[in-house]
Structures are given as C-alpha cells and as structure tokens.
Protein backbone atom coordinates (compact mmCIF):
# COMPACT_ATOMS: atom_id res chain seq x y z
CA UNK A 1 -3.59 3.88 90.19
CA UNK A 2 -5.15 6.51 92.43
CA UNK A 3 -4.32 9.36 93.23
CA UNK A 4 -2.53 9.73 97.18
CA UNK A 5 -4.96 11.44 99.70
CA UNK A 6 -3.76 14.89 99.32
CA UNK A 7 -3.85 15.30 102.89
CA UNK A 8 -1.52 12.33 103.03
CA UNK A 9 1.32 14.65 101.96
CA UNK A 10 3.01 16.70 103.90
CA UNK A 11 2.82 19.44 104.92
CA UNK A 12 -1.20 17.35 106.52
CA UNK A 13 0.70 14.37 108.27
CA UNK A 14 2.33 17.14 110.88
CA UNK A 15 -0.12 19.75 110.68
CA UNK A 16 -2.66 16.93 112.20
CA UNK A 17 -0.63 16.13 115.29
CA UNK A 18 -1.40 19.85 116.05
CA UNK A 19 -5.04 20.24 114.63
CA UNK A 20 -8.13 19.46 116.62
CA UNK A 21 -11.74 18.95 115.48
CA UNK A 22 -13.60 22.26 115.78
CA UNK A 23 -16.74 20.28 117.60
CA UNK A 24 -15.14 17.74 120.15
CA UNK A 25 -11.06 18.68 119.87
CA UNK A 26 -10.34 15.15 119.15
CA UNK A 27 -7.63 14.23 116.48
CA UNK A 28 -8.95 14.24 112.98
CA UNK A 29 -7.48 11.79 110.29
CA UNK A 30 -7.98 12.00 106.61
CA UNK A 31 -11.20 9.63 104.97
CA UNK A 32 -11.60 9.70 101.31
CA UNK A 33 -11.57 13.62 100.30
CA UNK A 34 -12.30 14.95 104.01
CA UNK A 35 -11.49 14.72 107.82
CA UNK A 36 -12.82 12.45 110.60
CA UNK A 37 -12.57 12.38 113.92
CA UNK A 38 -13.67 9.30 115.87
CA UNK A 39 -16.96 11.14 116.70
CA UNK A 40 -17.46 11.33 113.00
CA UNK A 41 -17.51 14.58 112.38
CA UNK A 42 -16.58 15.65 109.00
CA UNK A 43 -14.71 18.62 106.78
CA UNK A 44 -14.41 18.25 103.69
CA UNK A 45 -11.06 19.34 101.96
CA UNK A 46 -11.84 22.07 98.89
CA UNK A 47 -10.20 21.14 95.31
CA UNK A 48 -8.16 23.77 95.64
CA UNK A 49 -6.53 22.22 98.31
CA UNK A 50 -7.89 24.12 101.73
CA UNK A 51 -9.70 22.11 104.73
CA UNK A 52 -13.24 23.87 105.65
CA UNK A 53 -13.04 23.63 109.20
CA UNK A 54 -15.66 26.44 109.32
CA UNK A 55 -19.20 25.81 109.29
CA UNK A 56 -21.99 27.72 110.61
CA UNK A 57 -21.94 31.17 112.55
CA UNK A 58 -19.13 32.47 109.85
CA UNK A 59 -18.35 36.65 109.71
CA UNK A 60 -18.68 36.39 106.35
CA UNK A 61 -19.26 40.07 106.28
CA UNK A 62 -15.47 41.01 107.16
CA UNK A 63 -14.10 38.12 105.01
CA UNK A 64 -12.42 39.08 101.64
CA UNK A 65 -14.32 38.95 98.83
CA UNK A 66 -13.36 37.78 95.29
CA UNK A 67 -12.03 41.25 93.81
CA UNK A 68 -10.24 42.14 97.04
CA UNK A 69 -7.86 39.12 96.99
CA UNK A 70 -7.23 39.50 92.89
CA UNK A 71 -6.31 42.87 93.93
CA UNK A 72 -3.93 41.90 96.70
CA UNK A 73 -2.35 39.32 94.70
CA UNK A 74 -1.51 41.61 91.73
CA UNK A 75 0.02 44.34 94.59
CA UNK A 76 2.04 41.67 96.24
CA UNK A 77 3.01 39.90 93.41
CA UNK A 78 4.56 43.37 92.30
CA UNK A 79 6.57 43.19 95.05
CA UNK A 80 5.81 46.79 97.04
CA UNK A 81 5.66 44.93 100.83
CA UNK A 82 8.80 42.56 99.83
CA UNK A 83 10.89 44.89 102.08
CA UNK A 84 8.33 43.82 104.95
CA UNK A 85 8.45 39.94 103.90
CA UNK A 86 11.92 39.52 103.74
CA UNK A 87 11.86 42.09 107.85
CA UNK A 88 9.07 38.67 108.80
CA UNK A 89 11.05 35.80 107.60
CA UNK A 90 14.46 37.01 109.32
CA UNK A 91 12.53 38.08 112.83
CA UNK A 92 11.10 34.49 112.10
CA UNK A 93 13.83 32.93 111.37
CA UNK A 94 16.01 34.21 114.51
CA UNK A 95 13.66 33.20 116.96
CA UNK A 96 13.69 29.48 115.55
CA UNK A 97 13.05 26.69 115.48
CA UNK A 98 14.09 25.33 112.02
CA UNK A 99 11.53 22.72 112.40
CA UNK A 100 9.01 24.34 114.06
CA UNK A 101 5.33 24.75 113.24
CA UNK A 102 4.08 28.38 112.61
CA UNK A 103 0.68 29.62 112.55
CA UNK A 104 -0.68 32.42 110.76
CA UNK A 105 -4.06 33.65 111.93
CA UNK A 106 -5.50 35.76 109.66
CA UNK A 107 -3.48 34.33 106.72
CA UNK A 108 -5.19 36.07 103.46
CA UNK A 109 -3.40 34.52 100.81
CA UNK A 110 -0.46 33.08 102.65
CA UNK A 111 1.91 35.41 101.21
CA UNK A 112 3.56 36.42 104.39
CA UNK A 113 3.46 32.63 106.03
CA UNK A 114 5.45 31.71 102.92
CA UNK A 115 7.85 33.72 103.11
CA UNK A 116 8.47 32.80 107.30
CA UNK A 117 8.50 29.36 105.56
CA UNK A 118 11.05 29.91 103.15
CA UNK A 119 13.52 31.12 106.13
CA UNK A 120 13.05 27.97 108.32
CA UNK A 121 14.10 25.10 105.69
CA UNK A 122 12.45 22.54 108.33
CA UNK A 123 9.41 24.05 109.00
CA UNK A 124 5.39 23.77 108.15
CA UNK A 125 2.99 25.91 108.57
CA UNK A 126 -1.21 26.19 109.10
CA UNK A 127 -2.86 29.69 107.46
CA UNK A 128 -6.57 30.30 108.75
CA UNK A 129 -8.67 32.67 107.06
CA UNK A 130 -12.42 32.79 107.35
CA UNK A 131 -12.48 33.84 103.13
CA UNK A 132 -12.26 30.65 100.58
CA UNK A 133 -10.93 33.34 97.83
CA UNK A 134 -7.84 34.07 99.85
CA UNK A 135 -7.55 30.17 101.21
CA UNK A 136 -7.68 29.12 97.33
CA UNK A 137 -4.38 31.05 96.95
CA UNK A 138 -2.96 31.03 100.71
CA UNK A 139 -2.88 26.19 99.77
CA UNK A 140 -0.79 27.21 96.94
CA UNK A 141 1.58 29.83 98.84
CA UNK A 142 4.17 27.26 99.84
CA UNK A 143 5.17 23.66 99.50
CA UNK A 144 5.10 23.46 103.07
CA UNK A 145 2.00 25.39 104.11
CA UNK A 146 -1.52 24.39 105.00
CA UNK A 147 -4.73 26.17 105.01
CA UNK A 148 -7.97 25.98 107.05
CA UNK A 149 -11.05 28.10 106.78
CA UNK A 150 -11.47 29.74 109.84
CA UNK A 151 -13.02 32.42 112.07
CA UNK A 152 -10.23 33.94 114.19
CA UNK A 153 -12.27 35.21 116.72
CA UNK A 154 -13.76 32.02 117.68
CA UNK A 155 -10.97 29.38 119.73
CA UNK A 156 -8.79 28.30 117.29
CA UNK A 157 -9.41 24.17 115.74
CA UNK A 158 -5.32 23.53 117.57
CA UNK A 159 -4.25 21.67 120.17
CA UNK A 160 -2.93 23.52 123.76
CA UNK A 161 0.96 24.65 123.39
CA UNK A 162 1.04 22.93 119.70
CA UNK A 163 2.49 25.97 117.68
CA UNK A 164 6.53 27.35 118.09
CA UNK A 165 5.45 30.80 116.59
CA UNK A 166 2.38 32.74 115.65
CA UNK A 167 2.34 35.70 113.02
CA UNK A 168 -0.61 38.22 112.74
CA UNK A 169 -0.12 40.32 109.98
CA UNK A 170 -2.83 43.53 109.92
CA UNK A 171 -5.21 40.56 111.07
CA UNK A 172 -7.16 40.73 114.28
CA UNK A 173 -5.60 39.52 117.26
CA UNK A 174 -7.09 37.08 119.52
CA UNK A 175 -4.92 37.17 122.35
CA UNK A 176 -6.43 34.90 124.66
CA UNK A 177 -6.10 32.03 121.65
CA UNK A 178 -2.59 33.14 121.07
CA UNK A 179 -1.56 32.54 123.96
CA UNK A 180 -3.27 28.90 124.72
CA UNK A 181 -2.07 27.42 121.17
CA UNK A 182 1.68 28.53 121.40
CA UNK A 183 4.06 26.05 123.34
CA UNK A 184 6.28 27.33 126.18
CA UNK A 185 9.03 29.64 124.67
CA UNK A 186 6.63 30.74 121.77
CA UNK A 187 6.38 33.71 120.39
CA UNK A 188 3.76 35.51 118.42
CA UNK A 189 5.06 38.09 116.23
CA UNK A 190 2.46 40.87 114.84
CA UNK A 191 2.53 43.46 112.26
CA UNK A 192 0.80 46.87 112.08
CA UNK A 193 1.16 49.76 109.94
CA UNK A 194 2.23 53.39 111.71
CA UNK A 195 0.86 56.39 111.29
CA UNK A 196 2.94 57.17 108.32
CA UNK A 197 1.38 54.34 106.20
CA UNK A 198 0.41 55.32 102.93
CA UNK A 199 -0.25 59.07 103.89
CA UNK A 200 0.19 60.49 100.51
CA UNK A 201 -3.27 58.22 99.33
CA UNK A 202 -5.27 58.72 102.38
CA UNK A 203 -6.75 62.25 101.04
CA UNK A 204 -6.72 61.81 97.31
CA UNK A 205 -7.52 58.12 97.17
CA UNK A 206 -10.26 57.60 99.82
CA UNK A 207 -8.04 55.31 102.23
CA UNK A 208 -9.34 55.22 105.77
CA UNK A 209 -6.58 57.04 108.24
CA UNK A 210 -4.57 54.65 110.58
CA UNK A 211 -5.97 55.29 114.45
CA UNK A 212 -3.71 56.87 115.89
CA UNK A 213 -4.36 55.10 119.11
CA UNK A 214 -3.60 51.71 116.79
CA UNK A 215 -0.47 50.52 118.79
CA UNK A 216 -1.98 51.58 122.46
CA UNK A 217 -4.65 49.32 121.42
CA UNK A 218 -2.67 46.62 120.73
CA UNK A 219 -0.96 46.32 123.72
CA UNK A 220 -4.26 46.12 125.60
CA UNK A 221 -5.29 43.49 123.70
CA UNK A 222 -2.50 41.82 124.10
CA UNK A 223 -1.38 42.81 127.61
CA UNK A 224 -3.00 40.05 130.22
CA UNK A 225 -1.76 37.18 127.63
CA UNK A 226 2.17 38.45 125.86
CA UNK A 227 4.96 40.54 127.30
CA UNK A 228 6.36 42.67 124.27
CA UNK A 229 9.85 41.69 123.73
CA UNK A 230 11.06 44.12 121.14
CA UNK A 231 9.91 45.93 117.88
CA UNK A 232 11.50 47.25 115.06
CA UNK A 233 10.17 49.95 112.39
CA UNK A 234 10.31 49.49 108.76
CA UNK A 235 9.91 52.44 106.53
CA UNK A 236 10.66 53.27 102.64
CA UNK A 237 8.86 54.70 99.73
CA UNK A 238 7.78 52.71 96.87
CA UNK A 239 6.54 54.09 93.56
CA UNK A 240 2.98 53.57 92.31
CA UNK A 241 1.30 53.14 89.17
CA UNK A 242 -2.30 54.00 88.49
CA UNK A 243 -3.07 49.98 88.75
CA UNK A 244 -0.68 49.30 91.88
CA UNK A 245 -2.84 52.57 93.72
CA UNK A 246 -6.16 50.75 92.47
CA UNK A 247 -5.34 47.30 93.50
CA UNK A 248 -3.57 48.59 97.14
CA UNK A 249 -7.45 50.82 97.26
CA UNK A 250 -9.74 47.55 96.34
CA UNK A 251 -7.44 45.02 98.61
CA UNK A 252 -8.43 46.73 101.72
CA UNK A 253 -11.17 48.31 103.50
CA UNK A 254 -11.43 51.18 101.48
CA UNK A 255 -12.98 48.88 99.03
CA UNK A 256 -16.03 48.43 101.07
CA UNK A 257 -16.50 52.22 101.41
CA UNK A 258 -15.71 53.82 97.86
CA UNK A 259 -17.90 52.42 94.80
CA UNK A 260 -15.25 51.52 92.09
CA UNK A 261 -16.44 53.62 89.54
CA UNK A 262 -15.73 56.42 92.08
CA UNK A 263 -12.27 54.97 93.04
CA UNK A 264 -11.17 54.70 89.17
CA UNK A 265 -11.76 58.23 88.93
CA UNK A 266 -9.70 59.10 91.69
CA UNK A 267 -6.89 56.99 90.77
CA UNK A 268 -7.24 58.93 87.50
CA UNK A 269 -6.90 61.91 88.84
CA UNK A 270 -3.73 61.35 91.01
CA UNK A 271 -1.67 61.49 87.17
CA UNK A 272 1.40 59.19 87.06
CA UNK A 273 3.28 57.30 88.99
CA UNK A 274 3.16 58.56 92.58
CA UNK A 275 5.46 58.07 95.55
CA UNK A 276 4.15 56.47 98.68
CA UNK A 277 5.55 55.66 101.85
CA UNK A 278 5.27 52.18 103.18
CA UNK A 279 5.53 52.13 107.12
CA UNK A 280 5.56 49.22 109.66
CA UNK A 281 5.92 47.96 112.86
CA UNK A 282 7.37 44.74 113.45
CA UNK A 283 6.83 43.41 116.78
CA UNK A 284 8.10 40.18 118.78
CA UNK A 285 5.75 39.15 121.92
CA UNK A 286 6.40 36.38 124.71
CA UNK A 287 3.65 34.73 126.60
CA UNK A 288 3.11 36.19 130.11
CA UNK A 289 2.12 33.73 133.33
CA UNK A 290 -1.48 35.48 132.90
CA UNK A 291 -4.31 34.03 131.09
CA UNK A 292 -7.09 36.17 131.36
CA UNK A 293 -7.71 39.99 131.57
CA UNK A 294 -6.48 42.38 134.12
C-alpha cells in the first residue's frame, strides 16, 4: 500500500484553506509529491517535509546557513530562551483562539511557533523562512505545524484576513503583509531584545550591540498598519558554557562578521562558565483602520 500524501495530513488539509499560490493566489491542492493550482503551477514539497513556495529572486544572502541553525538548535535545545517560550505561548494563548491558525514569519526552526502551538491544543500553524536548513527542522517542530520556504519581505503566499495571530520573533517585520493576512480581531505579537541583551558578550565575544533606537524603529514600521496594545519585559540571567557562548556567537549575525577560528579564541579566552543576561520585549499589536504609510 502507499504511502498517504503527506500533505494529506494535517496539519496541510487546514493550512490550504489559508494558503495561496505565490504566482496567481489561487487555491493550491496536493498532486503526487507537490502543489497545484488550477493554473498549474507547481511546488514541490522537500523530503524533509517543507513546501518550496520560493523560487526565483530569493535573499539568500540573509538566510541562515547550515552551521548557524546547528548552532541555534544546540542553544535552544539547552533551554537558555525557555523563559521567553513559555512568556510566547501564554501571551498566545490568552489572546485565543484555541483553534486558530498562527503564522510565524520568520520562523527559523519553528522553535518558538511550537511552543504557541503547544498552548492552543486546537490550533495549526504555517512557519516561513526563506533558509531550507532552518525549514528542515522548523516541519519537524510540532505535530501541528507547517513550513513554507519563503521571503518575508515579498507579500506573503496567504489568503486576505486568513490568520487569528501572527508572531515575529527577532525576524523582520513586514507590516503592510501583517496586517492584510490577519483576520479582524488579529493580533500580531513581536519579540525584540532590549538594550540589556547579552551585554556581558558584546565586548569580549564580538556580538554586534542592540540599536538603541531598535524599539522606536519598530513602531514606525509598524505604526500606519498595528496599534500597540501592551508589552511586557522579560529579563533573567542564564549561565554559559564555552559551547552555549559559541553556538549563541555562530547562530546570529555575529557569525557573518567574526571568522570562527577568531571566535573560538575568544570564547577561550572568556574562562568558564559566564553569566549573561537574557532581555526581551514581548509585545501584543492590533490592526489599525490604516493600510498604508502616514
């Protein structure tokens, strides 16, 4: 006997009514190992279970790379932003609903989405990500999550008012397709480190500094599309080992700008296990009557 369509399974059957074909935005269906829309245009599903929605014109220049998702999975497996996952899923889970779809743009390895998942018994959930490393993991993340390669900046492969509640966790934010994807009531929750984050590396390790003008930022991005309806600040201090400081260095952007060899040595030199403080903003958004820029 063969084996089902995996995209026969849920969480696919209602992740489609809300997916759109990146081309026309007609419906896509599953055929054979891929999806069709009635124009015919294809995406193939990967074997490790992610849909490439994304063909040509990808960033792959800002997409993850190989060694920068091993490294996040080894720091989040340890379990140093579980404080911040567990924050997520109960902002999630309060603003409902238990059935609801949920949309992380800018998913990396689906780590967060899964645990917003995991407080909504009822729900599913779509990750996009524009790198197939983190996609490969973010399929697995959670029995009821999907993922899609996809660039965020570009208008999102979802149908108009289709999603209960985005999340953009330290991904960028495309306000405008925000806004147009989540249904009336929706809310898009985003996360972004404060100034505080991870000070004691920033020197010694090589991380870049958080802008200070970060959050102002944000709410201009966000300002002609979402009215902010509250925040919250996490902070604590989690203890480091030489491997948790390498694998927090080569998971982000520092990894781009230090050769490793030079980033060992560091590490190296920073002797045992160091404290670090861990520092977030949590914030809840609501769309506005505006649609375009002030």
């Amino acid at each position: 006997m063969s084996e089902p369509h995996p995209l026969r399974r849920e969480p696919w059957p209602t992740l489609l009514t809300v997916i759109r074909c990146p081309l026309c935005q007609e419906r896509l269906e599953p055929d054979e190992r891929s999806l069709r829309c009635p124009r015919r245009h294809t995406f193939d599903v990967a074997k490790h279970g992610y849909v490439s929605l994304l063909s040509g014109g990808r960033r792959g220049g800002s997409a993850d790379t190989a060694g920068m998702v091993q490294a996040r999975g080894g720091f989040l497996d340890a379990g140093h932003y579980a404080p911040l996952a567990r924050t997520l899923a109960r902002t999630v889970a309060a603003l409902g609903p238990e059935d609801g779809t949920l949309l992380d743009a800018g998913a990396g390895t689906g780590y967060y989405l899964a645990a917003a998942l995991e407080a909504l018994p009822g729900a599913t959930g779509l990750g996009l990500d524009a790198s197939p490393y983190a996609l490969r993991r973010a399929a697995r993340a959670h029995p009821r999550a999907g993922a899609a390669s996809w660039d965020v900046w570009k208008p999102f492969p979802v149908r108009d008012g289709g999603i209960d509640t985005v999340l953009n966790v330290f991904a960028p934010r495309n306000g405008a397709e925000f806004h147009r994807v989540l249904r009336a009531g929706g809310a898009l929750v985003v996360v972004t480190p404060t100034g505080a984050h991870l000070r004691e590396l920033r020197r010694g390790v090589g991380l870049l500094e958080v802008d200070p003008d970060k959050e102002e930022r944000l709410e201009r991005t966000l300002a002609a599309y979402f009215e902010r309806e509250r925040s919250e600040t996490l902070e604590y201090t989690v203890e480091l080992s030489g491997r948790d400081v390498a694998n927090l260095a080569a998971m982000g952007p520092a990894a781009r700008h230090v050769r490793p060899e030079e980033l060992s040595e560091r590490v190296a030199a920073l002797g045992g296990p160091v404290g670090v403080t861990a520092s977030f903003v949590v914030s809840v958004y609501r769309r506005a009557a505006a649609t375009g820029p002030r």
